[in-house]
Protein backbone atom coordinates (compact mmCIF):
# COMPACT_ATOMS: atom_id res chain seq x y z
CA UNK A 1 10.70 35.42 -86.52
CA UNK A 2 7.73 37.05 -84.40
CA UNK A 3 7.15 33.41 -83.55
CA UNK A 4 10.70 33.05 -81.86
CA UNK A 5 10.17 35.94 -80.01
CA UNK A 6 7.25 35.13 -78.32
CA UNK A 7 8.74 31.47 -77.31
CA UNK A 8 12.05 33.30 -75.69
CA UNK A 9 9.70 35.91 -74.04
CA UNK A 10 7.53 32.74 -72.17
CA UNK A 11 10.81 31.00 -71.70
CA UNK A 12 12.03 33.99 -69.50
CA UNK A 13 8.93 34.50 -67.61
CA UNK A 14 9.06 30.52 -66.99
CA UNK A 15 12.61 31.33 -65.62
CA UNK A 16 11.32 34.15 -63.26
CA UNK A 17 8.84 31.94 -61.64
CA UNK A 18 11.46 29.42 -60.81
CA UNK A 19 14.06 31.77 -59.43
CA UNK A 20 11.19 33.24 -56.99
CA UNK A 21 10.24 29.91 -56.07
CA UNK A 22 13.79 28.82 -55.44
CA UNK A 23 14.30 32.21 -53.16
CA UNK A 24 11.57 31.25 -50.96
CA UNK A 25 12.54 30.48 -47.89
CA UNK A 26 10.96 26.77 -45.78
CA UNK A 27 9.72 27.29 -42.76
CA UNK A 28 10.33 24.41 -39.76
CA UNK A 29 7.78 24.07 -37.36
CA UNK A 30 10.09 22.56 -35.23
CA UNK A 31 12.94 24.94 -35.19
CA UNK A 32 10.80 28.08 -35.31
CA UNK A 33 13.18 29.65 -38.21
CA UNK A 34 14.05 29.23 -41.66
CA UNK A 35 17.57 29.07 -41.69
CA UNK A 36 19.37 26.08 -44.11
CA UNK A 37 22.12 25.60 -42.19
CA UNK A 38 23.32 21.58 -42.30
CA UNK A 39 22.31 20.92 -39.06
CA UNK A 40 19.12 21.93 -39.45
CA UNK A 41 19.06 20.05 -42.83
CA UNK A 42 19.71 16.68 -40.93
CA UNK A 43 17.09 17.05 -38.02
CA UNK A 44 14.54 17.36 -40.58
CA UNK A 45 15.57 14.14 -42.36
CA UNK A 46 15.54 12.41 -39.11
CA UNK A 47 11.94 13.60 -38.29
CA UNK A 48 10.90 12.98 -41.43
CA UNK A 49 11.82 9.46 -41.28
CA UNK A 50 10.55 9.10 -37.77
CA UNK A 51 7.23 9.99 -39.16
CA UNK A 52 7.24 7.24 -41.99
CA UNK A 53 8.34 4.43 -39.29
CA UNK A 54 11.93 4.34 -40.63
CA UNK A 55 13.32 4.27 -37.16
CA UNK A 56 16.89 2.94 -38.25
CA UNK A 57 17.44 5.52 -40.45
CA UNK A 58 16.36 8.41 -38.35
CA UNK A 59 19.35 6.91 -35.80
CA UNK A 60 21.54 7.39 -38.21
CA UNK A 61 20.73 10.87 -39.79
CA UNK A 62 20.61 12.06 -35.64
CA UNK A 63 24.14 10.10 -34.59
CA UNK A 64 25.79 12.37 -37.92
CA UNK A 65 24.39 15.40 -36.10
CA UNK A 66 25.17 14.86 -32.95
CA UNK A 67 28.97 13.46 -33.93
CA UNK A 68 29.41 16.06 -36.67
CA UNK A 69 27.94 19.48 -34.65
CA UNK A 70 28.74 18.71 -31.45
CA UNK A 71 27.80 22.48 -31.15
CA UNK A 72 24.93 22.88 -32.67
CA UNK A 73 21.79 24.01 -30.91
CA UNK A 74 19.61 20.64 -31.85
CA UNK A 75 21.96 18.63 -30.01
CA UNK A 76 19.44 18.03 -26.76
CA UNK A 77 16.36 17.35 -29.56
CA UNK A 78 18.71 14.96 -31.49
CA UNK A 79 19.40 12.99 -28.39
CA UNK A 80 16.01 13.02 -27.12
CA UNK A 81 15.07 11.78 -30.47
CA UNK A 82 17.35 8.79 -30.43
CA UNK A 83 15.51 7.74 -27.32
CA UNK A 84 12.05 8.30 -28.86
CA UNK A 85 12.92 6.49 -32.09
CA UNK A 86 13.73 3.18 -29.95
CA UNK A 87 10.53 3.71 -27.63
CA UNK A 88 8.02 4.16 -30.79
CA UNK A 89 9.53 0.74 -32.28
CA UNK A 90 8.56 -0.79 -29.22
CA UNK A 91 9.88 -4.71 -28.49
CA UNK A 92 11.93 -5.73 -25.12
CA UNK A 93 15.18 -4.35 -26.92
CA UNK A 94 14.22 -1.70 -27.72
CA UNK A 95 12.38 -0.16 -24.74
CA UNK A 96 15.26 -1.39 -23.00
CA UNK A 97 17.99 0.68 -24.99
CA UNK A 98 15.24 3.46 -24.95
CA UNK A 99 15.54 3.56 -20.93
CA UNK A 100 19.17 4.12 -21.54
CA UNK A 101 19.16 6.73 -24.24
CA UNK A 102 16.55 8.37 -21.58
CA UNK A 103 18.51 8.06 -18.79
CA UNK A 104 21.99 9.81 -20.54
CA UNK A 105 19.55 12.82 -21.48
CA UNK A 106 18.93 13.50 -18.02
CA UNK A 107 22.72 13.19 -16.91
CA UNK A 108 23.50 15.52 -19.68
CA UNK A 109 21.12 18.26 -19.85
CA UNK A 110 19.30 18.17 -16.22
CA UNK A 111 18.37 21.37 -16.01
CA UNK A 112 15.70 21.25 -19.28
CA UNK A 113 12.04 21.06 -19.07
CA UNK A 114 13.07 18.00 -21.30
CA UNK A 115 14.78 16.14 -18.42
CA UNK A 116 10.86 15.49 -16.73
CA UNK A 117 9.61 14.07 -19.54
CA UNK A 118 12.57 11.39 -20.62
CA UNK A 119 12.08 10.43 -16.85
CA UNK A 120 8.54 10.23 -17.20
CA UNK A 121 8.85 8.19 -20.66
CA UNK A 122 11.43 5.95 -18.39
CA UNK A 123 8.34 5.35 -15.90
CA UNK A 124 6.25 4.59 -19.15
CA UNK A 125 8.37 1.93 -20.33
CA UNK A 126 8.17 -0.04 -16.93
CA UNK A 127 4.58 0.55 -17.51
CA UNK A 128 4.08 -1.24 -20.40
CA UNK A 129 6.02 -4.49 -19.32
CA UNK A 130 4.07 -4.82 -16.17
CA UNK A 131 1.98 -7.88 -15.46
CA UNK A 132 -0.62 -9.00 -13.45
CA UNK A 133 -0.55 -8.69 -9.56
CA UNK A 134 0.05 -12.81 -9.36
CA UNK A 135 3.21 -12.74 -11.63
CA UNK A 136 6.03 -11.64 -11.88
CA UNK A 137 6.28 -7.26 -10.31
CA UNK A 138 9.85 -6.34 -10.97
CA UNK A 139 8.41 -4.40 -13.53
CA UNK A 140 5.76 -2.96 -11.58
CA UNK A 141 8.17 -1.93 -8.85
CA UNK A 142 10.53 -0.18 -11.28
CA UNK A 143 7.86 2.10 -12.39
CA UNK A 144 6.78 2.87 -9.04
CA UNK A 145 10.31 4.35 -8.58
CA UNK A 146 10.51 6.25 -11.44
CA UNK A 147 7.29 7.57 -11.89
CA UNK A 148 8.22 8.73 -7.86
CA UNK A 149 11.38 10.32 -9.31
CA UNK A 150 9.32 12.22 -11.45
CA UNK A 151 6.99 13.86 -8.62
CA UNK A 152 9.99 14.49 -6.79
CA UNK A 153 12.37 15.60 -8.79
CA UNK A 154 10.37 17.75 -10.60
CA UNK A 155 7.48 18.74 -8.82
CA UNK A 156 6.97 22.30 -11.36
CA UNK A 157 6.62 20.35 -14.24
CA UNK A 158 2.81 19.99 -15.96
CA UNK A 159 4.07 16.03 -16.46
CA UNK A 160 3.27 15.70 -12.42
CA UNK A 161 -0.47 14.87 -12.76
CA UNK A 162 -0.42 11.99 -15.37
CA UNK A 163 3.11 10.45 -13.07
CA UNK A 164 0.42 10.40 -10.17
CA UNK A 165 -2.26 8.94 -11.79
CA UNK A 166 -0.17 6.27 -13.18
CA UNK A 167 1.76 6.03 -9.98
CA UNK A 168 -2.02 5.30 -8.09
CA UNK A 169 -2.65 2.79 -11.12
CA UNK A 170 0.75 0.75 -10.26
CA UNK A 171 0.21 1.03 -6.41
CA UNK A 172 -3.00 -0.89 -7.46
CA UNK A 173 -1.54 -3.44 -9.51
CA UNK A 174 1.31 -4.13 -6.33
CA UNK A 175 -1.63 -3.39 -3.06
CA UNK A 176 -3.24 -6.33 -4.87
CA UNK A 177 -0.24 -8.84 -4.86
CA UNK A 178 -0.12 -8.30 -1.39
CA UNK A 179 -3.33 -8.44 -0.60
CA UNK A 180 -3.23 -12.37 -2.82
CA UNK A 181 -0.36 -13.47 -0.60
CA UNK A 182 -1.90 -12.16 3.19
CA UNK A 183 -5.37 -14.02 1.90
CA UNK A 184 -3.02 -17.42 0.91
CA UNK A 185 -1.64 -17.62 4.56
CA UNK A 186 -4.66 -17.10 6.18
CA UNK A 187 -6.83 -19.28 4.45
CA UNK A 188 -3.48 -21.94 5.22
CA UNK A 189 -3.86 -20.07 8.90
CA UNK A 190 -0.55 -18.75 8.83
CA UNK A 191 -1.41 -16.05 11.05
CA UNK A 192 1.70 -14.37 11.50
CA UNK A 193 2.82 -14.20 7.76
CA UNK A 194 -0.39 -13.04 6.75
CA UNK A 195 -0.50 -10.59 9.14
CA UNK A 196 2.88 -9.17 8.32
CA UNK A 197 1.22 -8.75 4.31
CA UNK A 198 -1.61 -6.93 5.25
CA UNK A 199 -0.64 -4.77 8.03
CA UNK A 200 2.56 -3.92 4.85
CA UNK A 201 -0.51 -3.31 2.57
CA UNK A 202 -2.72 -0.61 4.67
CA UNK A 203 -0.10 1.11 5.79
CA UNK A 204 1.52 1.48 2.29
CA UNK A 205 -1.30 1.63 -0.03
CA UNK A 206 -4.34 3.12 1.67
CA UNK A 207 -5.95 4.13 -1.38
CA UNK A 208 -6.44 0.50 -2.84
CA UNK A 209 -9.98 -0.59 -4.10
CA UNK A 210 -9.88 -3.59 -1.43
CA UNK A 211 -8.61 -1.77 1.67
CA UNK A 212 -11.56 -2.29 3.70
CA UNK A 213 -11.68 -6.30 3.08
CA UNK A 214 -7.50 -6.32 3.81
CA UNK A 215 -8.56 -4.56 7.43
CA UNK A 216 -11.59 -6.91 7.72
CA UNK A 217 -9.19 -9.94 6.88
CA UNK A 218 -6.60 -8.32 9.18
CA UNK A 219 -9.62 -8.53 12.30
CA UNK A 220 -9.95 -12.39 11.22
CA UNK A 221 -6.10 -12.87 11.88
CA UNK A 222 -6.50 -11.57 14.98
CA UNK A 223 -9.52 -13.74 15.85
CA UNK A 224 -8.43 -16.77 14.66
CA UNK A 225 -5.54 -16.64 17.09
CA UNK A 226 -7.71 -16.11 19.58
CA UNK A 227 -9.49 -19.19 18.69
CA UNK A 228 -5.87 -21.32 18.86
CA UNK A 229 -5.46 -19.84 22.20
CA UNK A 230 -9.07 -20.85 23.35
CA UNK A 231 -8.42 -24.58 22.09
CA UNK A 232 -4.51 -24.64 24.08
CA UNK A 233 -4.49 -27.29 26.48
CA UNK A 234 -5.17 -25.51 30.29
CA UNK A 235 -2.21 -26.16 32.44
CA UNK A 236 -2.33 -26.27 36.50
CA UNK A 237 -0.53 -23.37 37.76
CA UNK A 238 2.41 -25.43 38.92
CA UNK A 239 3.39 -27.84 35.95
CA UNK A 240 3.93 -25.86 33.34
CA UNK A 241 4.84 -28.37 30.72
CA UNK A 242 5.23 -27.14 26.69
CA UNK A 243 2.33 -26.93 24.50
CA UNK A 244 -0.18 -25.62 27.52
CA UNK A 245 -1.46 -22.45 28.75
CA UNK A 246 -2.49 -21.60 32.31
CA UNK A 247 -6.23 -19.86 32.42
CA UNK A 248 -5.04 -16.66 33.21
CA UNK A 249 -2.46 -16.04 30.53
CA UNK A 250 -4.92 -17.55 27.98
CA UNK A 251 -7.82 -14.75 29.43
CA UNK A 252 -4.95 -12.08 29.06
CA UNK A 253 -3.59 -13.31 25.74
CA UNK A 254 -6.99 -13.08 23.83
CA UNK A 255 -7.62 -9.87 25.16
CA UNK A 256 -5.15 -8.26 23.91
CA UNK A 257 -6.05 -10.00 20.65
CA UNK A 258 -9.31 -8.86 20.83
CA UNK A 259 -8.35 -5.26 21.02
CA UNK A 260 -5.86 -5.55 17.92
CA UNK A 261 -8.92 -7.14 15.93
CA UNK A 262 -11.88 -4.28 17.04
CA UNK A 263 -8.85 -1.85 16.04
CA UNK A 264 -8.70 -3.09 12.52
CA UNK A 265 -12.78 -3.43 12.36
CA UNK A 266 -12.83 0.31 13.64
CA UNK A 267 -10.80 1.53 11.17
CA UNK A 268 -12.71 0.12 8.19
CA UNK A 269 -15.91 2.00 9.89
CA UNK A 270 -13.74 5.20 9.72
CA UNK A 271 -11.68 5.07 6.74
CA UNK A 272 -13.76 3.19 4.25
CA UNK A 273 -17.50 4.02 5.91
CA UNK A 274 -19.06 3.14 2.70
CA UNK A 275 -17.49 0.06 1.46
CA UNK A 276 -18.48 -3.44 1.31
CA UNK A 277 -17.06 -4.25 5.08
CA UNK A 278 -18.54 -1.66 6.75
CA UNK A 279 -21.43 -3.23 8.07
CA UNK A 280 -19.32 -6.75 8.60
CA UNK A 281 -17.15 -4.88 10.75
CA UNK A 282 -19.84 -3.35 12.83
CA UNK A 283 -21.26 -6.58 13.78
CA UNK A 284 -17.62 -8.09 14.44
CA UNK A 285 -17.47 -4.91 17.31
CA UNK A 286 -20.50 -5.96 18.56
CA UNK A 287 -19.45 -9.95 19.16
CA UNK A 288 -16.72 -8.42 20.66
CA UNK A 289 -18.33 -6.26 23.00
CA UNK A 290 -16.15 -3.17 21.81
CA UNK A 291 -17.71 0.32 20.69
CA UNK A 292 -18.66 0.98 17.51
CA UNK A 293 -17.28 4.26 16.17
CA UNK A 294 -19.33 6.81 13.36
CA UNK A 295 -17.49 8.10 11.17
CA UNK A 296 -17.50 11.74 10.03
CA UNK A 297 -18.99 13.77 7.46
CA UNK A 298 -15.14 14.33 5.99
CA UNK A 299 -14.47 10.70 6.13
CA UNK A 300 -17.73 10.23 4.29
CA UNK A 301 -17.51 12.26 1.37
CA UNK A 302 -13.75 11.51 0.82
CA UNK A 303 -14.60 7.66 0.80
CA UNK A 304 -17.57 8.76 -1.82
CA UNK A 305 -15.30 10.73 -3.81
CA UNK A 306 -12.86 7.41 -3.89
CA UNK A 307 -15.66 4.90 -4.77
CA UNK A 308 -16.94 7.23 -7.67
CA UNK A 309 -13.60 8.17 -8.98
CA UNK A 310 -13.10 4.03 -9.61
CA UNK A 311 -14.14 2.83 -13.29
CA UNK A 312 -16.33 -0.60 -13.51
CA UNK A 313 -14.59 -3.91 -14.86
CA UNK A 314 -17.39 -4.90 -17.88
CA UNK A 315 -18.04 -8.49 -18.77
CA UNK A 316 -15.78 -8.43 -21.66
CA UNK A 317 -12.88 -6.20 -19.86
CA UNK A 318 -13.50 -9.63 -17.74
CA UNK A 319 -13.18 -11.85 -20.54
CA UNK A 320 -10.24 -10.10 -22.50
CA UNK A 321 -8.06 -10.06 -18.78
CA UNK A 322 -7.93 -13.79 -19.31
CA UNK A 323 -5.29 -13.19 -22.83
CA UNK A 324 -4.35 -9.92 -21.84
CA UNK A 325 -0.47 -10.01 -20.35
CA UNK A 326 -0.90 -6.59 -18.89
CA UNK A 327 -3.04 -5.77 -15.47
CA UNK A 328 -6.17 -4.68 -15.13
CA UNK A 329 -5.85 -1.08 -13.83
CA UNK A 330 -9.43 0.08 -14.23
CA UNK A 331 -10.20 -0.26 -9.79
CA UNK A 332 -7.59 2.36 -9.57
CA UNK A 333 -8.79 5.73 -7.68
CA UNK A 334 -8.28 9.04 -9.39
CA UNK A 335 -8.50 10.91 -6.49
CA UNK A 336 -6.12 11.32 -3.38
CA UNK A 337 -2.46 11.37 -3.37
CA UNK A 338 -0.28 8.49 -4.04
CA UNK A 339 2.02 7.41 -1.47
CA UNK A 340 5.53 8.86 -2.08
CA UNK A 341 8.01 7.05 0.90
CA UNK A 342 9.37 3.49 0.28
CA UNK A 343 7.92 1.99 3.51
CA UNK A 344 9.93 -0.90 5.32
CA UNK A 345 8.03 -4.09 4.98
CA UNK A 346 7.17 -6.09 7.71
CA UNK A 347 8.21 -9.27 8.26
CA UNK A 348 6.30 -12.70 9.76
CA UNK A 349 9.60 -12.61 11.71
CA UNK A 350 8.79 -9.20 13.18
CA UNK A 351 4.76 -10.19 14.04
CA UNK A 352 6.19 -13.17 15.92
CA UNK A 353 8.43 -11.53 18.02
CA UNK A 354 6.00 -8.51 18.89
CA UNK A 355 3.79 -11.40 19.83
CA UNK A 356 6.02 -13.48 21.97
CA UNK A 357 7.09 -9.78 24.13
CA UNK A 358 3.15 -8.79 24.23
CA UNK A 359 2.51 -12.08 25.71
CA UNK A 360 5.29 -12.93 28.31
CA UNK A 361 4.94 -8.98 29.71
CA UNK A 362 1.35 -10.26 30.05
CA UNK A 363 2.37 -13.26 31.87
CA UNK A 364 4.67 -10.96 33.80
CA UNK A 365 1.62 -9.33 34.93
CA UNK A 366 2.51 -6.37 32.60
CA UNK A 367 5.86 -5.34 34.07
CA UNK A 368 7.67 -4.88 30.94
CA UNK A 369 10.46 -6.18 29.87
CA UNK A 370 11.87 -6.29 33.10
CA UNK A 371 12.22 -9.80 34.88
CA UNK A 372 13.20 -9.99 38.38
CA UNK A 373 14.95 -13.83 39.48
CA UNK A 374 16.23 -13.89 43.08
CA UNK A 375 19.23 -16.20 43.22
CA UNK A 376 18.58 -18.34 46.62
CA UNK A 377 22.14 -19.78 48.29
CA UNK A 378 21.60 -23.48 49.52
CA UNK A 379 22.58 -22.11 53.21
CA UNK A 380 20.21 -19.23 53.11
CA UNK A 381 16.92 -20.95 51.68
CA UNK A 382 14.74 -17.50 52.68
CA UNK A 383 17.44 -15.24 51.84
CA UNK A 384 18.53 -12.78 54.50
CA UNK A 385 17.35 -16.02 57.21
CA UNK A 386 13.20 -15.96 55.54
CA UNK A 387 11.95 -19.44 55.64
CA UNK A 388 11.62 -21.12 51.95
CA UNK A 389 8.46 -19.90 50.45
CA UNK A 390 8.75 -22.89 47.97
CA UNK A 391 8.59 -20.74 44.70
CA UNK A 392 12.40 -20.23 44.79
CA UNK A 393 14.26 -20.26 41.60
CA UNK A 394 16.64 -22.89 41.59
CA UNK A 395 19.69 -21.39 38.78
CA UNK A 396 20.80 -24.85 38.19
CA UNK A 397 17.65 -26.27 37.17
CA UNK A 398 16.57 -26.62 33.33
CA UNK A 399 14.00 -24.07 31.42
CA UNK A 400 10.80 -24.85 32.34
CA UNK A 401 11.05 -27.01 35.57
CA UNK A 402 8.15 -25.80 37.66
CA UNK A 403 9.20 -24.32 41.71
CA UNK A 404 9.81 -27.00 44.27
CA UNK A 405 6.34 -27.75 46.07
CA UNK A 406 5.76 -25.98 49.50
CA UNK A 407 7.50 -27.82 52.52
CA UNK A 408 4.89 -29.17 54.77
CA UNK A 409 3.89 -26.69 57.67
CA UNK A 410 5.02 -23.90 56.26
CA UNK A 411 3.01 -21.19 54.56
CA UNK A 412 3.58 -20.24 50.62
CA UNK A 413 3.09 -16.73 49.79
CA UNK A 414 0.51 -15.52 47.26
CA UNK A 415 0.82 -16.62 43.85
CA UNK A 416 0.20 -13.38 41.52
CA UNK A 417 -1.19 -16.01 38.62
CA UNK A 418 -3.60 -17.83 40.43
CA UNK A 419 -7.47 -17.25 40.35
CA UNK A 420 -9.54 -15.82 42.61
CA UNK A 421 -13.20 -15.84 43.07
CA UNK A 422 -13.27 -12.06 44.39
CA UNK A 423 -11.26 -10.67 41.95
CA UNK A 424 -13.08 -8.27 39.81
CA UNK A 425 -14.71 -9.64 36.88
CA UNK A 426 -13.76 -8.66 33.10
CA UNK A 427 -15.51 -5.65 32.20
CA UNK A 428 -16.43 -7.63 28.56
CA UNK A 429 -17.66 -11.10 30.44
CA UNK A 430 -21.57 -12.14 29.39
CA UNK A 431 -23.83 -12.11 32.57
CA UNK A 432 -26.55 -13.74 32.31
CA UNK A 433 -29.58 -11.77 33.29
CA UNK A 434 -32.05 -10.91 35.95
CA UNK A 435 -34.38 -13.47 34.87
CA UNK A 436 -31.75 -16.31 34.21
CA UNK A 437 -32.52 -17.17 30.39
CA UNK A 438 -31.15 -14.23 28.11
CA UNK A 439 -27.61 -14.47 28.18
CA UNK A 440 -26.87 -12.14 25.36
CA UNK A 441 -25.92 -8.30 25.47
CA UNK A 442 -27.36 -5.65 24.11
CA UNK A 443 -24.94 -4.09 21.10
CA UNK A 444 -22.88 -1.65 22.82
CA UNK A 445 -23.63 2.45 21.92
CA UNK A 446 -21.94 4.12 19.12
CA UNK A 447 -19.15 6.32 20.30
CA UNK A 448 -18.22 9.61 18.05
CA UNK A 449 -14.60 9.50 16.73
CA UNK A 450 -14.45 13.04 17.75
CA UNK A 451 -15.13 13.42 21.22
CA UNK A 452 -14.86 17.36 21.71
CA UNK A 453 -17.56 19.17 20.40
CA UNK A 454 -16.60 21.83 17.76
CA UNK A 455 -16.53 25.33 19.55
CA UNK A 456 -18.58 28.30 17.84
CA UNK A 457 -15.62 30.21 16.09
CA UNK A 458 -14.89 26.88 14.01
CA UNK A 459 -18.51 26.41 12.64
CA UNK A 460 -16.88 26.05 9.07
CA UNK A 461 -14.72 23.22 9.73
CA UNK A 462 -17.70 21.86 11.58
CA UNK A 463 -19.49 20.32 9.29
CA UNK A 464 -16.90 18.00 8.10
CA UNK A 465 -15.59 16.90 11.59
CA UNK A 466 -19.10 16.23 12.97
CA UNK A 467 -20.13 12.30 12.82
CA UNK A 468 -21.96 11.55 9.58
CA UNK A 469 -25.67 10.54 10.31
CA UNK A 470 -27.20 7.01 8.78
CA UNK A 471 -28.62 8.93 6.12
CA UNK A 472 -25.21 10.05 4.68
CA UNK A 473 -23.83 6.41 5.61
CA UNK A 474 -27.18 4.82 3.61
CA UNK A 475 -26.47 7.18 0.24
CA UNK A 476 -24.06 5.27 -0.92
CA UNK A 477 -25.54 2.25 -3.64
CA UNK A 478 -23.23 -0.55 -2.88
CA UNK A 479 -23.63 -4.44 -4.09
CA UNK A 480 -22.65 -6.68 -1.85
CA UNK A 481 -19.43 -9.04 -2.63
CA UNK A 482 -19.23 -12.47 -1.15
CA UNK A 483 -16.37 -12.28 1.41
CA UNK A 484 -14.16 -14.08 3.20
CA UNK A 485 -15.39 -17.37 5.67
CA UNK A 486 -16.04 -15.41 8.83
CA UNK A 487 -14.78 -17.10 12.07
CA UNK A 488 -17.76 -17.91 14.08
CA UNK A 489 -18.26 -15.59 17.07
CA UNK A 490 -16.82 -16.81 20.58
């Protein structure tokens, strides 16, 4: 009997200790209460089976919540969910119905903090399909877009730093597909197209590891076109025929290429002061007889900060590029901002017709676009009773048939083309010297890119306009990089 007693007595404590474990309530980290109610119930099994990898039936548990409490208050985390179970199992079909489970979160709840970071995971997924710069970039140019979308249309969220670093990462990956294509048409001296690339490239992607050899390339465009003009057959000034030059449009037309190329050399020695071109585009200034400009102390450090910012490409990161599908991203700056406006590319087209004006307003003797023809009537050769000068323009005649030759005993006026000896030499002509053996010039004088000196009141600023000395431009531990075939100086 006593024995009975003392079995029912532990029976019923056994039975307290279950009740009060029963009573206790679970606590969600996720929720932030302890509530049971059914909802709730399901989100957990859905998170629970996203943890284990059982993404199919974490869809499932999260469509019965979302189609069963249309109400309830885990509907935005259930549909955010869906997306994130298809982005963790990864795979083209997946990612891709990831993107779209993304995209209907931020139609339907665009005013959440939530919104920025299904964009963001959008941008992500364009991310991981991109390849490298010489394949195909329709992936690359997607996430450009999006991770843009991101800094834009949410420029308070904490997501904005990491959508600008990968944004500079992808600008990378696309500055160095054009950079592949401008260095294919030069090296096939397709001038034009390759110009159209590069001047695309600097204006678009300034912060790209390889600016300063896409200027430096940009300069050899610009020279080498200077070269075909050189080796153009030298017409007489009256017979015109196609496929020659007279002297003095050829002396005008390389020029004016000349000053395009020192432009592009003078920007590398401003803009990227301590890359590998610097120093190449110093001595291409000099062979063309143009001023070398210093850059500033600002220009200096910023370019520093750029170089230091850029991680180093190992031997193996080398050797594992050649099986990885993915670009390598690892030349990408971490400083600066990326570039935020979808700039119109230019086109070969464009180059060629900027070309053609530049050179027939030169021809015009720089009158514009404006071409004056005086229409001559057969029974008034001089017009208004002026004896035929014999560089009338007959309307009838065919494009490219040279003036009817001066009548015999008459005197033909000036002809604006034609050389003279008197007329002023070009201010960039070698003269040979004094004692009639050095022909050579001395390098021309480095010119500040600043040319007003600072005033008193703005000594703070100062310091970073002033031009950087050749101590500051001589800090900088560079290794050389074997460049592109310079054209051999004229």
């Amino acid at each position: 009997m006593l024995r009975r007693i003392h079995l029912i007595a532990v029976l019923g404590v056994l039975l307290a200790l279950t009740a009060a474990c029963t009573n206790k309530k679970s606590v969600n980290p996720l929720a932030g209460v302890g509530s049971k109610q059914p909802d709730k119930v399901l989100f957990d099994k859905a998170m629970d089976a996203m943890r284990h990898n059982r993404f199919d039936v974490a869809r499932l548990t999260l469509q019965t919540l979302i189609n069963t409490y249309p109400d309830s208050e885990y509907i935005a985390r259930a549909k955010l969910a869906v997306g994130d179970s298809w982005y963790a199992e990864g795979g083209t079909a997946a990612l891709a119905q990831a993107e779209q489970e993304y995209s209907d979160f931020e139609i339907f709840f665009p005013n959440l903090k939530e919104a920025a970071e299904a964009q963001l995971k959008i941008a992500n997924i364009h991310f991981q399909q991109m390849e490298k710069s010489d394949r195909d970039y329709t992936h690359a140019k997607r996430a450009e877009d999006e991770y843009r979308k991101v800094i834009l249309q949410y420029p308070d969220s904490k997501l904005v730093p990491e959508a600008k670093k990968r944004l500079l990462e992808v600008q990378e990956v696309l500055a160095d597909r054009e950079f592949g294509i401008g260095r294919f048409y030069y090296l096939r001296e397709s001038y034009a197209a390759s110009i159209a690339r590069l001047q695309t490239l600097v204006e678009k992607y300034p912060l790209y590891s390889r600016a300063d050899e896409a200027l430096y390339l940009l300069g050899q465009n610009y020279e080498g076109q200077m070269e075909r003009i050189r080796k153009t057959t030298t017409c007489d000034v009256n017979n015109l025929p196609r496929g020659c030059m007279r002297e003095a449009d050829k002396a005008r037309a390389t020029g004016e290429l000349s000053k395009k190329a020192a432009k592009e050399y003078s920007s590398i020695r401003t803009r990227y002061p301590l890359m590998d071109r610097s120093e190449d585009a110093k001595k291409r200034l000099e062979a063309l007889h143009e001023p070398v400009p210093r850059p500033t102390k600002a220009a200096v450090a910023r370019n520093r900060a750029e170089i230091e910012s850029r991680g180093q490409t190992t031997m193996m990161g080398q050797m594992m590029s050649l099986i990885k599908k993915g670009p390598d991203v690892s030349r990408a700056t971490a400083v600066g901002e990326p570039n935020l406006v979808e700039a119109e590319p230019i086109s070969a087209v464009t180059v060629q017709k900027e070309e053609a004006r530049a050179f027939m307003e030169s021809a015009g003797g720089g009158g514009g676009n404006k071409v004056g023809v005086e229409v001559v009537k057969p029974d008034q050769p001089g017009g208004n009773g002026a004896p035929p000068t014999g560089n009338e323009v007959n309307p009838n005649a065919p494009f490219g048939t040279p003036p009817a030759a001066t009548p015999p005993g008459t005197s033909a006026g000036p002809d604006p083309n034609e050389l003279k000896p008197n007329a002023p030499s070009d201010p960039n002509e070698l003269k040979p010297t004094d004692s009639g053996t050095d022909t050579s010039l001395p390098p021309p004088n480095q010119v500040n890119e600043i040319q007003n000196q600072p005033s008193s009141s703005s000594a703070s600023k100062a310091d970073d306009s002033t031009p950087a000395s050749d101590q500051d431009l001589s800090s900088s531990k560079r290794k050389k990089k074997k460049g592109l075939k310079k054209i051999n100086p004229f």
